[in-house]
N, C-alpha and C. Protein backbone atom coordinates (compact mmCIF):
# COMPACT_ATOMS: atom_id res chain seq x y z
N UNK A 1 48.09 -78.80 95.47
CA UNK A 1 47.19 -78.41 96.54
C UNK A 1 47.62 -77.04 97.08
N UNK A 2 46.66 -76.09 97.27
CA UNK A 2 47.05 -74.86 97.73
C UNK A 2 47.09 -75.33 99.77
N UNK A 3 48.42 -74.36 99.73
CA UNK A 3 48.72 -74.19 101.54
C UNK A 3 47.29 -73.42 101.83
N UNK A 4 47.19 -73.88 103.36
CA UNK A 4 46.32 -73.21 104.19
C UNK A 4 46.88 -72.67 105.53
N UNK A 5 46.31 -71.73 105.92
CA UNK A 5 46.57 -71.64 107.36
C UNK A 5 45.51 -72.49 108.25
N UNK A 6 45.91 -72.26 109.91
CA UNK A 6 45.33 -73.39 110.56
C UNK A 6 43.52 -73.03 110.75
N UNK A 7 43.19 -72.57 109.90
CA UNK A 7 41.56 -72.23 110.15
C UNK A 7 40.86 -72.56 108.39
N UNK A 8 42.05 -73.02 107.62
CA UNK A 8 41.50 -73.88 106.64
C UNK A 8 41.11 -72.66 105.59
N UNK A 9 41.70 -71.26 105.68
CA UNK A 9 41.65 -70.60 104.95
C UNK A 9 42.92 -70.65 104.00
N UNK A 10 42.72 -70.30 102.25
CA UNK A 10 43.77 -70.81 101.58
C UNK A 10 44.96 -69.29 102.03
N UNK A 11 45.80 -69.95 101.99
CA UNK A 11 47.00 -68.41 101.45
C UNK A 11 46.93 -67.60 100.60
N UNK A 12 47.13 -66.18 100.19
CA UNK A 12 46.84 -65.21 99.27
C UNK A 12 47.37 -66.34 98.21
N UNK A 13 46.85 -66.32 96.81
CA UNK A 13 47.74 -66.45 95.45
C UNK A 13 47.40 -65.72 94.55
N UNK A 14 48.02 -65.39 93.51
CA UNK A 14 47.66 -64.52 92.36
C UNK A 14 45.99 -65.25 92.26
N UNK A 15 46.24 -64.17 91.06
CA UNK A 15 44.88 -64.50 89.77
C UNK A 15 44.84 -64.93 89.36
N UNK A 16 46.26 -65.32 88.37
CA UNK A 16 46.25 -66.30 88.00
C UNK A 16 46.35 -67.79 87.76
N UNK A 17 46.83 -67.71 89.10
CA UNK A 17 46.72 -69.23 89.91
C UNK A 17 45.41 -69.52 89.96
N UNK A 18 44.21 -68.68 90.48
CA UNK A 18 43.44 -68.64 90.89
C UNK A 18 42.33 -69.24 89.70
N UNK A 19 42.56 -68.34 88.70
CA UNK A 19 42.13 -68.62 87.59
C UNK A 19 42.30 -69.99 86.96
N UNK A 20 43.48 -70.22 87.27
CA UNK A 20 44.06 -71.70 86.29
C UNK A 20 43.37 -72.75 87.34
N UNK A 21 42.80 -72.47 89.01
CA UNK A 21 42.28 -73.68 89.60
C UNK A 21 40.78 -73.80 89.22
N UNK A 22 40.27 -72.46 89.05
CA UNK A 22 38.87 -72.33 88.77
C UNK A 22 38.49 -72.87 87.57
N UNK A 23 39.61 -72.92 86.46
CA UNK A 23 39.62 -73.77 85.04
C UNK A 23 39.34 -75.31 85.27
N UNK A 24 40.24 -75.73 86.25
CA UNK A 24 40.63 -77.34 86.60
C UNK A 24 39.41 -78.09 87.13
N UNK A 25 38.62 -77.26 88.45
CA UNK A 25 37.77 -77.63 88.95
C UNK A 25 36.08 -77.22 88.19
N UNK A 26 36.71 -76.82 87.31
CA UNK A 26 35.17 -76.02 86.41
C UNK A 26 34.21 -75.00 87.22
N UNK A 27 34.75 -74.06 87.90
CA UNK A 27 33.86 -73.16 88.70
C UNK A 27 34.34 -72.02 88.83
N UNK A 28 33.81 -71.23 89.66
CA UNK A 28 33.55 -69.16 89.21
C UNK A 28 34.68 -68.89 90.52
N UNK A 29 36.14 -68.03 89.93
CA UNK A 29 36.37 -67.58 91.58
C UNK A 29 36.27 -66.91 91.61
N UNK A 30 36.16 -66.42 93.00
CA UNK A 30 35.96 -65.09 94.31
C UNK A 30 36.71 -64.49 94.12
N UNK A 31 36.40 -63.22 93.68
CA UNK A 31 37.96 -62.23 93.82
C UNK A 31 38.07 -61.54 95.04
N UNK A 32 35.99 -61.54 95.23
CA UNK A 32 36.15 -60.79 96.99
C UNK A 32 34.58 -60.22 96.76
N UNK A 33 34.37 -60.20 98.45
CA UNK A 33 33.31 -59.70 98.60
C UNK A 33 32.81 -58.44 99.42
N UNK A 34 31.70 -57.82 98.86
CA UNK A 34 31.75 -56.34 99.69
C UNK A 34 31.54 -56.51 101.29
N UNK A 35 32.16 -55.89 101.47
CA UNK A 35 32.02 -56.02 103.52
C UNK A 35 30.32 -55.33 103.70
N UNK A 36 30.19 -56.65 104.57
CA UNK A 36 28.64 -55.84 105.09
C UNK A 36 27.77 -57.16 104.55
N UNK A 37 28.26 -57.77 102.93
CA UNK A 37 27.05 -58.30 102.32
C UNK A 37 27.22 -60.03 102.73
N UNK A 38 26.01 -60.20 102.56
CA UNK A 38 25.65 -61.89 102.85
C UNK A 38 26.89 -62.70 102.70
N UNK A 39 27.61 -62.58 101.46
CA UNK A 39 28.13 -63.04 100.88
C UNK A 39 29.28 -63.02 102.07
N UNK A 40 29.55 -62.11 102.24
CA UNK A 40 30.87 -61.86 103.05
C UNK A 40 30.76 -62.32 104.54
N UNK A 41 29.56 -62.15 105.21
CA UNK A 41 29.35 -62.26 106.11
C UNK A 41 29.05 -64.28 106.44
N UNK A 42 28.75 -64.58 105.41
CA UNK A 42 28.81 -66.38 105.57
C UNK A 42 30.10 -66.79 105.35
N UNK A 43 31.24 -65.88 105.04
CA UNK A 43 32.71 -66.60 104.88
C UNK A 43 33.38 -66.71 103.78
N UNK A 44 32.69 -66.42 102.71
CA UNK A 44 33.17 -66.64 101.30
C UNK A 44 34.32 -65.27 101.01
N UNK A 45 34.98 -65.57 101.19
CA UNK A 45 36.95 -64.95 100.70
C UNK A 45 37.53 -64.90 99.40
N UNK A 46 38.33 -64.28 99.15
CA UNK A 46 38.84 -64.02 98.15
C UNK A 46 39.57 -65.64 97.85
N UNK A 47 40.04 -66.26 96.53
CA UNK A 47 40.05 -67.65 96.25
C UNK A 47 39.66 -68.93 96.67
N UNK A 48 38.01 -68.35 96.90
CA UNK A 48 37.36 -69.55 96.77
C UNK A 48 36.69 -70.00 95.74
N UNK A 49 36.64 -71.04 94.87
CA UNK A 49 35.71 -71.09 93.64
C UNK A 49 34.34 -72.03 93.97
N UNK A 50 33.69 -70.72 93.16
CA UNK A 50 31.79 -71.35 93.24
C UNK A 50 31.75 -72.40 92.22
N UNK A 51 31.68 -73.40 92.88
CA UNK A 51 31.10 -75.00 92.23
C UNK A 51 29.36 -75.31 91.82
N UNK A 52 28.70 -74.72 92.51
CA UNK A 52 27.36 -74.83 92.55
C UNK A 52 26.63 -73.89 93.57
N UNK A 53 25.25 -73.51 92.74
CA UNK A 53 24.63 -72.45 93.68
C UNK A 53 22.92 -73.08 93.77
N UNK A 54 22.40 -73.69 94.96
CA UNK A 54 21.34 -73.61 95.25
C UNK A 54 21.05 -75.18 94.51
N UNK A 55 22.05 -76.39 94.72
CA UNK A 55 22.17 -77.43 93.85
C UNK A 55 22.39 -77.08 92.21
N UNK A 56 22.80 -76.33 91.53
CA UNK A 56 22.67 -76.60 90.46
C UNK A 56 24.53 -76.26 89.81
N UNK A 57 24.94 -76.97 89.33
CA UNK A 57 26.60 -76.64 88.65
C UNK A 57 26.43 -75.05 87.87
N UNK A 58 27.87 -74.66 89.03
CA UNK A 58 28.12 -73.03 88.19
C UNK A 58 29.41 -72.73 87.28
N UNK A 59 29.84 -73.21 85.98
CA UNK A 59 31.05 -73.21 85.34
C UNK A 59 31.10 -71.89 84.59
N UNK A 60 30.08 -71.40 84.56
CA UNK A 60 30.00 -70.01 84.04
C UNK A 60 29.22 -68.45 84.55
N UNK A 61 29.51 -67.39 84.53
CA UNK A 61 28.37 -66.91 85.13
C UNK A 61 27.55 -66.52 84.86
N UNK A 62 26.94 -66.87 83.65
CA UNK A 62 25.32 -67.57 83.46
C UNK A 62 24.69 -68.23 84.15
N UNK A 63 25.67 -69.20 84.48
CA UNK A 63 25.11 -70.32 85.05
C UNK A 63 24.93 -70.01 86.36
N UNK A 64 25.83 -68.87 86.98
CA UNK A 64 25.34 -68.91 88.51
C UNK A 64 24.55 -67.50 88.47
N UNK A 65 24.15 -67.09 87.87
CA UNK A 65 22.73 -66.17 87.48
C UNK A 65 21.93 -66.80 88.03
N UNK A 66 21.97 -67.95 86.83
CA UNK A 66 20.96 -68.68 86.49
C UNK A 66 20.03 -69.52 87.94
N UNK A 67 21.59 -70.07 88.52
CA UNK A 67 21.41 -70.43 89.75
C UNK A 67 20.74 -69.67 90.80
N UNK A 68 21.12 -68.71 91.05
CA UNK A 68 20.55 -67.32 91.81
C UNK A 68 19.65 -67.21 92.00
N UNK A 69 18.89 -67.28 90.76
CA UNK A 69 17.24 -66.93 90.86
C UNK A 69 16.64 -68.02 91.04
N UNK A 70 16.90 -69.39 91.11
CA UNK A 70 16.19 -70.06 91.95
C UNK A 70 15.71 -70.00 93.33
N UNK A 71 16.09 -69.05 93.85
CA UNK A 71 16.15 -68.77 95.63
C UNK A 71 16.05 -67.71 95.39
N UNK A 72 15.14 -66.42 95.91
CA UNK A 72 15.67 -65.27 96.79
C UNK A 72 15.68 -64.98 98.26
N UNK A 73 15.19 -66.09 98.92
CA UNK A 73 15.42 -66.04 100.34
C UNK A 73 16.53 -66.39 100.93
N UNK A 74 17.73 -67.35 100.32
CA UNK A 74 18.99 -67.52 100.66
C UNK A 74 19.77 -68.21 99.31
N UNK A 75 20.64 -68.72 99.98
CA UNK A 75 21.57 -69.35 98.53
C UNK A 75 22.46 -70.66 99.33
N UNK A 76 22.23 -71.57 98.56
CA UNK A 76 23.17 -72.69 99.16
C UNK A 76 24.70 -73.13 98.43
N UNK A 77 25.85 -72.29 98.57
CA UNK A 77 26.42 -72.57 97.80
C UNK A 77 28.06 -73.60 98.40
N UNK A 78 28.03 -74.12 96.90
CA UNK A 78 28.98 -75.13 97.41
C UNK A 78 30.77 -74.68 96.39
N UNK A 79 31.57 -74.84 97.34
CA UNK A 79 32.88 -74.61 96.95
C UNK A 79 34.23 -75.03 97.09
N UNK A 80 34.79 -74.70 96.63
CA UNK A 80 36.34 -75.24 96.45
C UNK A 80 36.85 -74.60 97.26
N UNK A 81 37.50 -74.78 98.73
CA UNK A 81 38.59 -74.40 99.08
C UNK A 81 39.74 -74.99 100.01
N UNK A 82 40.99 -74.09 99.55
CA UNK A 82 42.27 -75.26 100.13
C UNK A 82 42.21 -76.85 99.63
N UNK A 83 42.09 -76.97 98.51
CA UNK A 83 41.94 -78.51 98.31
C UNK A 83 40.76 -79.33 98.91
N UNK A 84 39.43 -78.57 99.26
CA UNK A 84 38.65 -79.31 100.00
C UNK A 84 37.44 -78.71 99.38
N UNK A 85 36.29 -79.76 99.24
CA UNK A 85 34.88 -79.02 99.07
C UNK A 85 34.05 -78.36 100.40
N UNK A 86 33.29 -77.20 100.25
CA UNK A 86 32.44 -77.25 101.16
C UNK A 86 31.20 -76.29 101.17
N UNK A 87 30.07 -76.65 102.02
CA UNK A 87 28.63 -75.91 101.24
C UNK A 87 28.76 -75.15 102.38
N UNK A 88 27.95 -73.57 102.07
CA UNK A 88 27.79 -72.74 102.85
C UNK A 88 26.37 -72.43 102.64
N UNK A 89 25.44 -71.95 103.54
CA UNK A 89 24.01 -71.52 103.36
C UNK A 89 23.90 -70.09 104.15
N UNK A 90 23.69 -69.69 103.37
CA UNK A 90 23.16 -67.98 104.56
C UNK A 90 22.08 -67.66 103.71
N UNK A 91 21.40 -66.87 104.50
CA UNK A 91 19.66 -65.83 104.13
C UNK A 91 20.59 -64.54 103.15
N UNK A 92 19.26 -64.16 102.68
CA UNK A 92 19.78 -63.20 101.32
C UNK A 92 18.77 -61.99 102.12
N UNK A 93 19.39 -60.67 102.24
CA UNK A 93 18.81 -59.61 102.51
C UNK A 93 17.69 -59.02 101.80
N UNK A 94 16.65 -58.83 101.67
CA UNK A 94 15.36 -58.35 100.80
C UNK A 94 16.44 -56.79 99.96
N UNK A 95 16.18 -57.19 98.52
CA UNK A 95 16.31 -56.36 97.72
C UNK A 95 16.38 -54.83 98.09
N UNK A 96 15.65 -54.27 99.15
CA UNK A 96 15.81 -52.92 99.38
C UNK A 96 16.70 -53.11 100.42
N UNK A 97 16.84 -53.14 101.14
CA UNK A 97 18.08 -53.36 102.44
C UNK A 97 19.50 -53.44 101.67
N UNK A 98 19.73 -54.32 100.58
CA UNK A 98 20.73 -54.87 99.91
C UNK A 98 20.73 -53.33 99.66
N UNK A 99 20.15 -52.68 98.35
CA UNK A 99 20.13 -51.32 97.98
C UNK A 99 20.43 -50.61 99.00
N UNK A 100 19.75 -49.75 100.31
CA UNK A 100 20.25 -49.16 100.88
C UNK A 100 21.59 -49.01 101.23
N UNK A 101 21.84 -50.78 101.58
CA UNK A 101 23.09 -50.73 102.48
C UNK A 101 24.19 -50.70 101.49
N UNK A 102 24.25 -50.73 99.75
CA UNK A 102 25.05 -50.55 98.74
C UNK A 102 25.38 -49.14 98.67
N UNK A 103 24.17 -48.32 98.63
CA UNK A 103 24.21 -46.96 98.71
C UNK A 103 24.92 -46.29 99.79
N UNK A 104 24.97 -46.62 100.65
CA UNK A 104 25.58 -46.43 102.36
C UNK A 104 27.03 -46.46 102.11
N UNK A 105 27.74 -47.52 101.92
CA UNK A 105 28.87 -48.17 101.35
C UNK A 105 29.74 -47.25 100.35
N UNK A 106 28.89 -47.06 99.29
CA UNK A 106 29.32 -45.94 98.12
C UNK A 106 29.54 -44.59 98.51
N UNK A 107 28.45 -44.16 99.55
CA UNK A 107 28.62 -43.10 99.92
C UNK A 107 30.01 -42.82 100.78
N UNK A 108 29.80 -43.56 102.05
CA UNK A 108 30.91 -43.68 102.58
C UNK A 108 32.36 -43.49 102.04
N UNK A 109 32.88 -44.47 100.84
CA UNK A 109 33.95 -44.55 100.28
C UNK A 109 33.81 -43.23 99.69
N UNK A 110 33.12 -42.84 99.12
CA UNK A 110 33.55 -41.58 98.16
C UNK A 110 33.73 -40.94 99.46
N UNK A 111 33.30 -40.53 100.03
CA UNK A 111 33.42 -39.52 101.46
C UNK A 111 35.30 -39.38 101.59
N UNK A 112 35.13 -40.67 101.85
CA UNK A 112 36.96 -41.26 102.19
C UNK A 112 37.78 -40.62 101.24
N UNK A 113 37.49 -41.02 100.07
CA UNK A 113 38.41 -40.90 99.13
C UNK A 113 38.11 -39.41 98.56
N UNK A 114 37.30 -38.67 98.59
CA UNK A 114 37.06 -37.07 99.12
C UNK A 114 38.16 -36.40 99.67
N UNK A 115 37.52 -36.69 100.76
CA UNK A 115 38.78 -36.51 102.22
C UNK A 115 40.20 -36.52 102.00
N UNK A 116 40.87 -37.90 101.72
CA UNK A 116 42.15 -37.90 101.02
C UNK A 116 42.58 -37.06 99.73
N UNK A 117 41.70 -36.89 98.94
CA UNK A 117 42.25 -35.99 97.57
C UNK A 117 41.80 -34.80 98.18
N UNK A 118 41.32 -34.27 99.30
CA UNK A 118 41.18 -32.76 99.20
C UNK A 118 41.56 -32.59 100.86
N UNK A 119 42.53 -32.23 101.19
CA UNK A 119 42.94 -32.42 102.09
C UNK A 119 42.56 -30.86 103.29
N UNK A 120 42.47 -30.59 104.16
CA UNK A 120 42.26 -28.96 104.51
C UNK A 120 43.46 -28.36 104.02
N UNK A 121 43.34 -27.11 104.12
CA UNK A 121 44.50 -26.47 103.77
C UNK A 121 44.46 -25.20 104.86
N UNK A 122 45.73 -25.35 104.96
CA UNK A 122 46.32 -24.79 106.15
C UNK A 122 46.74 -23.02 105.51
N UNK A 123 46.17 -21.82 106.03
CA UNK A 123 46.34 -20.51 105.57
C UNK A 123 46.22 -19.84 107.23
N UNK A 124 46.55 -18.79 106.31
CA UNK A 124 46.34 -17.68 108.09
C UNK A 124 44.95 -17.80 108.62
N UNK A 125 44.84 -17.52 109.89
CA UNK A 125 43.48 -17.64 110.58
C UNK A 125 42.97 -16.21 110.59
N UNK A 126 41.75 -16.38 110.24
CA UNK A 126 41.23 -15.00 110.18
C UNK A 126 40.53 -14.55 111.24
């Protein structure tokens, strides 16, 4: 059984732990989700594994494709975490919003990571 802290979130573990539980329990894990998106915003964390999406078993990710497109107004998904099952439901953002706010995101980071590799440079003032 993986440790939790007291809010029932699991403790960091590798990948490959992660991997070898997602084998055991037959489902997809979370490596992580983008900040901002549905996904993230209903709770779903890095080592949780997707058991089922929208009722239907996800052991592959075909299968939770597959699952996916049964819904585009939300997603009901059910999961493994800390030794415990549990379903989460949140609304799915309309396809252009999702886009914008991906684009927003991308932009941003490159901005960042811009910034850091090109730093000002300091010369005489003219």
């Amino acid at each position: 059984m993986i440790e939790s802290d007291q809010e029932n979130r699991p403790l960091m573990m590798s990948r490959k732990q992660l991997e070898e539980i997602a084998t055991v329990v037959e489902g997809i894990p979370v490596w992580g989700c983008l900040p901002g998106s549905a996904s993230a915003l209903a709770g779903l964390i890095y080592g949780d594994i997707v058991l089922g999406v929208n009722g239907m078993r996800t052991q592959t990710i075909e299968d939770y494709l597959e699952a996916r497109t049964l819904r585009s107004d939300a997603m009901e998904v059910r999961l493994f975490r800390a030794g415990q099952e549990l379903t989460v439901f949140f609304d799915l953002m309309p396809r252009e919003e999702r886009l914008d706010e991906l684009a927003t995101q991308i932009a941003e980071e490159s901005s960042s990571v811009a910034a850091a590799a090109n730093p000002p440079r300091k010369g005489p003032a003219n």
